[in-house]
N, C-alpha and C. Protein backbone atom coordinates (compact mmCIF):
# COMPACT_ATOMS: atom_id res chain seq x y z
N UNK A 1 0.83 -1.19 0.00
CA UNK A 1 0.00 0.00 0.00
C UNK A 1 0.88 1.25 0.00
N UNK A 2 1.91 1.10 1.02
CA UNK A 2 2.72 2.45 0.77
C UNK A 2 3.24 2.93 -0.47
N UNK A 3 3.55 1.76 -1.41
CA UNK A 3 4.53 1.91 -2.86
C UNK A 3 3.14 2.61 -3.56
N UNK A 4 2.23 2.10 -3.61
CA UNK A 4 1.01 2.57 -4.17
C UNK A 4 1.40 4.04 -4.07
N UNK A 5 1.04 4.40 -2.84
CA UNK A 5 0.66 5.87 -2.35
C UNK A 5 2.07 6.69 -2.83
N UNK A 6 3.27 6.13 -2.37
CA UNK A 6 4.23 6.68 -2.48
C UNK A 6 4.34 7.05 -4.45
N UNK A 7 3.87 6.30 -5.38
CA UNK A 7 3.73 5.92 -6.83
C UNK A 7 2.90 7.32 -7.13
N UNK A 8 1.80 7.79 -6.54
CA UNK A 8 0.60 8.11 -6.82
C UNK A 8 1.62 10.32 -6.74
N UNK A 9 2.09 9.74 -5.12
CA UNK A 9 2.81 10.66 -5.12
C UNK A 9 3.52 11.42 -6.05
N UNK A 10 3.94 10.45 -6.29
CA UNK A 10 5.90 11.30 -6.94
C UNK A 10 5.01 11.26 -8.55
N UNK A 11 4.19 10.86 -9.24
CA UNK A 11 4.12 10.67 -10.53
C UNK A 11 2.91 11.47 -10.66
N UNK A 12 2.11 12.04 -10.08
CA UNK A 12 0.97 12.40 -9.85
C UNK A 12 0.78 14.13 -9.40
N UNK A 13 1.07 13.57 -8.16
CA UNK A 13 0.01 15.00 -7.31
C UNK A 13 1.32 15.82 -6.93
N UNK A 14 2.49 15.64 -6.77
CA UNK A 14 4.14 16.47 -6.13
C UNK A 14 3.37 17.32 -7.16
N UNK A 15 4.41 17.09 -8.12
CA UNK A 15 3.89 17.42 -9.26
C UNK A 15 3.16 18.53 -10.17
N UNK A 16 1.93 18.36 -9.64
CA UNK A 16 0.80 18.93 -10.48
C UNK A 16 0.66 20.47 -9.06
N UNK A 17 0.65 20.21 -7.75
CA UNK A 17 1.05 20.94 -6.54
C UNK A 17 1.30 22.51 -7.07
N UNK A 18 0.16 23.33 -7.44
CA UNK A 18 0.60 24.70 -7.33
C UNK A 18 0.59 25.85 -6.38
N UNK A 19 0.15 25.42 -5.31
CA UNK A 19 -0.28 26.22 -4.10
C UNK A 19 1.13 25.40 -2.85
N UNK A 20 1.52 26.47 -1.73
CA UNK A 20 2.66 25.97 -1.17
C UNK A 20 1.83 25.33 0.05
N UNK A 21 0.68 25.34 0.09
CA UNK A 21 -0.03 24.70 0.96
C UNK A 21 -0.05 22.85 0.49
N UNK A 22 -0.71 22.57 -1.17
CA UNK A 22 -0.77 21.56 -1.47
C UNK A 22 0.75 20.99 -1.27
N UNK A 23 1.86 21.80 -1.92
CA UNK A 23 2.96 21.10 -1.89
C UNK A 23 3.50 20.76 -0.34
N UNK A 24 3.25 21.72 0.44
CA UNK A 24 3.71 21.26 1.85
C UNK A 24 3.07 19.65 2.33
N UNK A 25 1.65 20.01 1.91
CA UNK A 25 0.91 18.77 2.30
C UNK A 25 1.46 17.32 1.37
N UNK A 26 1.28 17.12 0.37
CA UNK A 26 1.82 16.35 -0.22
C UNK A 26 3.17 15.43 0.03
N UNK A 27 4.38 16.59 0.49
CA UNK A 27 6.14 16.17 0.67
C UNK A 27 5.65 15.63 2.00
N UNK A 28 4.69 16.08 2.86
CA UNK A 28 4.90 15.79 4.34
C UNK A 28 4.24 14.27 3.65
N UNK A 29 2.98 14.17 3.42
CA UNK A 29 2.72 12.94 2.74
C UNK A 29 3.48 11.27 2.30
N UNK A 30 4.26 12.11 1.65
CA UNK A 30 5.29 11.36 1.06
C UNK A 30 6.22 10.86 2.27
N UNK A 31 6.66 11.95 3.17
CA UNK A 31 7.84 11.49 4.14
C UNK A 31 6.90 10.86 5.40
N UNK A 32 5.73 10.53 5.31
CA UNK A 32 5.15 10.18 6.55
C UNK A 32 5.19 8.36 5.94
N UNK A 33 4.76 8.09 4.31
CA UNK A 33 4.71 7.24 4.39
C UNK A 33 6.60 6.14 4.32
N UNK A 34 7.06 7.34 4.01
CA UNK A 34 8.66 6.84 4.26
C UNK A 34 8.85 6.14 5.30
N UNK A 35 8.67 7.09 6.21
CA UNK A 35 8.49 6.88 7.85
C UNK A 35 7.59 5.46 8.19
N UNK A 36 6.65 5.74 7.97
CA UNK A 36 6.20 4.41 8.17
C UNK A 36 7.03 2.79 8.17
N UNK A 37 7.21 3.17 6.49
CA UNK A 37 8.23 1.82 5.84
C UNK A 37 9.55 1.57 6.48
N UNK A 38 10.21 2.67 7.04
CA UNK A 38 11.35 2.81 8.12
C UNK A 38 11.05 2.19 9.18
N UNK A 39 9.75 2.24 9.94
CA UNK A 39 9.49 1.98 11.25
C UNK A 39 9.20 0.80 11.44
N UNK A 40 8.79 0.09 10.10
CA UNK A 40 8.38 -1.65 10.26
C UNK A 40 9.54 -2.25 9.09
N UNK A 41 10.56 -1.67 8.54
CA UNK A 41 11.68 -2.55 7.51
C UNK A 41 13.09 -2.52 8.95
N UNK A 42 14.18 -3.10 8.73
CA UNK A 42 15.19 -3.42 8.82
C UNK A 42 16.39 -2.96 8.28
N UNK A 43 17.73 -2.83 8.67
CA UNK A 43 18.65 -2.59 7.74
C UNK A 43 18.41 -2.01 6.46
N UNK A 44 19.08 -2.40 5.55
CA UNK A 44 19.18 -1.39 4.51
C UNK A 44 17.83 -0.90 3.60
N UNK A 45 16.83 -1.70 3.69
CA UNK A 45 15.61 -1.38 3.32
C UNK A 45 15.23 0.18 4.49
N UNK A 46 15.47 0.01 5.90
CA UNK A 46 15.36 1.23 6.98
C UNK A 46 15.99 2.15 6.42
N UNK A 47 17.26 1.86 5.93
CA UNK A 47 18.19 3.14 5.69
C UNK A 47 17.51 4.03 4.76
N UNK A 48 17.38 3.68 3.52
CA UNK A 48 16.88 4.04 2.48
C UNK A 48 15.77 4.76 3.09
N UNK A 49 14.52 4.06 3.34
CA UNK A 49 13.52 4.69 4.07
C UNK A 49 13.51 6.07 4.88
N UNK A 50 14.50 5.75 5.32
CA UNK A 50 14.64 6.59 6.55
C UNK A 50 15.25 7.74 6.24
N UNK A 51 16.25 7.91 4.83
CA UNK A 51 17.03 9.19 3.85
C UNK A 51 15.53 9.02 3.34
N UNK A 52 15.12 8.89 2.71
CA UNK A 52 13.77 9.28 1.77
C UNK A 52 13.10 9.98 2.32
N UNK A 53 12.44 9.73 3.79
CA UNK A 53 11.76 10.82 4.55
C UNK A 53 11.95 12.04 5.28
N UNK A 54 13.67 12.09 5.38
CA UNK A 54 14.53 12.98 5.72
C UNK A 54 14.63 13.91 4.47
N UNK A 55 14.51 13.38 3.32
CA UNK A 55 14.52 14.27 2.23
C UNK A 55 13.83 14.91 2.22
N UNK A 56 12.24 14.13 1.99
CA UNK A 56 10.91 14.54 2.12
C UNK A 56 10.47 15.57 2.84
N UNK A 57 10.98 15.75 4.51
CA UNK A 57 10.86 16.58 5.55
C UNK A 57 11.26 17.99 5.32
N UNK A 58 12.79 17.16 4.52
CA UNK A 58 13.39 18.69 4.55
C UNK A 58 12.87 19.87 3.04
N UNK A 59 12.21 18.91 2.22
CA UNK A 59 11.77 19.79 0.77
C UNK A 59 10.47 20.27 1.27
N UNK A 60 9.37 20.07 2.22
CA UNK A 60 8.45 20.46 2.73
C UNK A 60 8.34 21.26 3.64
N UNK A 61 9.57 21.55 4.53
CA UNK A 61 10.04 22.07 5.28
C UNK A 61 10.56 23.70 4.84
N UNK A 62 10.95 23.50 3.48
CA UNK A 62 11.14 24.58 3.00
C UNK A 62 10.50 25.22 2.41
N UNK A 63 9.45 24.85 1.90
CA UNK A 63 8.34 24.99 1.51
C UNK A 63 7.40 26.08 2.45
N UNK A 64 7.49 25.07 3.44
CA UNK A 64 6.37 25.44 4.25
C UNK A 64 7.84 26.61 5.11
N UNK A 65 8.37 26.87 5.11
CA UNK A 65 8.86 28.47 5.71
C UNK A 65 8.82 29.43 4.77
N UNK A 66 8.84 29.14 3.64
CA UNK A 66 8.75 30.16 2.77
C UNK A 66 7.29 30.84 1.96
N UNK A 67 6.51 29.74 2.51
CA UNK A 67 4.98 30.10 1.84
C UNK A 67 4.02 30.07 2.91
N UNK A 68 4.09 29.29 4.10
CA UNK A 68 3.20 28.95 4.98
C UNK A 68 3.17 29.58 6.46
N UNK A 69 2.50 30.58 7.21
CA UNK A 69 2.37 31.53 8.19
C UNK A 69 2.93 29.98 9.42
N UNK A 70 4.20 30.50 10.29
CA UNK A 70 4.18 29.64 11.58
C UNK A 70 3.26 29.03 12.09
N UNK A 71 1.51 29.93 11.95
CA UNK A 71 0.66 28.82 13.08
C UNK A 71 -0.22 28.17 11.52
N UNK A 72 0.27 28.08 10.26
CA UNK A 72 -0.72 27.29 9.53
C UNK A 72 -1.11 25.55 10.07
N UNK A 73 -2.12 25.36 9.94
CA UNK A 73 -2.38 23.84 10.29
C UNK A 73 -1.01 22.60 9.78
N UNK A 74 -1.08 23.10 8.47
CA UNK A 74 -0.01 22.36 8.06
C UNK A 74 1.19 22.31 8.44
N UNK A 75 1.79 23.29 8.45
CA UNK A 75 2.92 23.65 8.87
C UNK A 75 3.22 23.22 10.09
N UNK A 76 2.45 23.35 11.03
CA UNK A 76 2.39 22.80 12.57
C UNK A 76 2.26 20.86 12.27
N UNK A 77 1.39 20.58 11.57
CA UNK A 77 1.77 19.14 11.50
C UNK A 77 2.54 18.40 10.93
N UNK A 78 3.52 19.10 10.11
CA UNK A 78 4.59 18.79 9.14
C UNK A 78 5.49 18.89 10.70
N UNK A 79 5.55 20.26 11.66
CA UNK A 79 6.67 20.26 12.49
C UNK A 79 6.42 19.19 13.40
N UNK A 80 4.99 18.59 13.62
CA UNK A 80 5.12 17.49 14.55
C UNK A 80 5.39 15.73 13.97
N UNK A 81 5.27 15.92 12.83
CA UNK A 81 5.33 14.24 12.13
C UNK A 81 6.50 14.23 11.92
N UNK A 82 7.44 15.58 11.58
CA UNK A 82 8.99 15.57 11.66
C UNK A 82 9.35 15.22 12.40
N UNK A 83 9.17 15.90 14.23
CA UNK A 83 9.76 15.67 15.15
C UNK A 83 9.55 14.41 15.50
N UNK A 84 8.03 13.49 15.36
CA UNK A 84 7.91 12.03 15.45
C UNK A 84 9.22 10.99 14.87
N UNK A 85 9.39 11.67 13.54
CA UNK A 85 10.44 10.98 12.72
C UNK A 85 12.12 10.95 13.37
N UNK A 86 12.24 12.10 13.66
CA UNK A 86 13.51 12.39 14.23
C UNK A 86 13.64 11.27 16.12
N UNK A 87 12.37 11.28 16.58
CA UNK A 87 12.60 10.51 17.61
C UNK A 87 12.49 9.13 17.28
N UNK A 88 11.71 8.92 16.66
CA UNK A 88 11.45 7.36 16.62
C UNK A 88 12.44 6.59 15.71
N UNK A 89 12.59 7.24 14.78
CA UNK A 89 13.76 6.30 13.47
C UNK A 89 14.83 7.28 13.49
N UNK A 90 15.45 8.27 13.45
CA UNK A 90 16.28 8.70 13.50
C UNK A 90 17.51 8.05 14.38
């Protein structure tokens, strides 16, 4: 299911993303389901995972400081599914 979503992602909706709201939402998207695949794979399948959503974090991340007000909804849940990421698989 994740490859699905992650597929749908990157070929699809990144992509097409013209508002810094959609794109914030989307990258966080993408790096949540990274995260996921990190949190239940192993070794080098984790690794991978785990740079993919670090990528993810950080292209949404920039995103969302440069287009998105500190208290936007998004923005606030991009900073908390990050910080999830950074504690749990990091």
């Amino acid at each position: 299911i994740c490859d699905t979503i992650l597929g749908l992602l990157d070929n699809n909706l990144i992509g097409k993303a013209s508002t810094g709201d959609s794109q914030v939402f989307y990258q966080k998207m993408k790096a949540d389901y990274y995260r996921y695949i990190a949190e239940f794979t192993k070794d080098e399948n984790k690794t991978s995972a785990a740079d993919s959503a670090e990528t993810a974090y950080a292209d949404a991340a920039k995103v969302a400081e440069k287009d998105l007000a500190v208290t936007h909804p998004i923005r606030l849940g991009l900073a908390l599914n990050y910080s999830v990421f950074l504690y749990e698989v990091q």
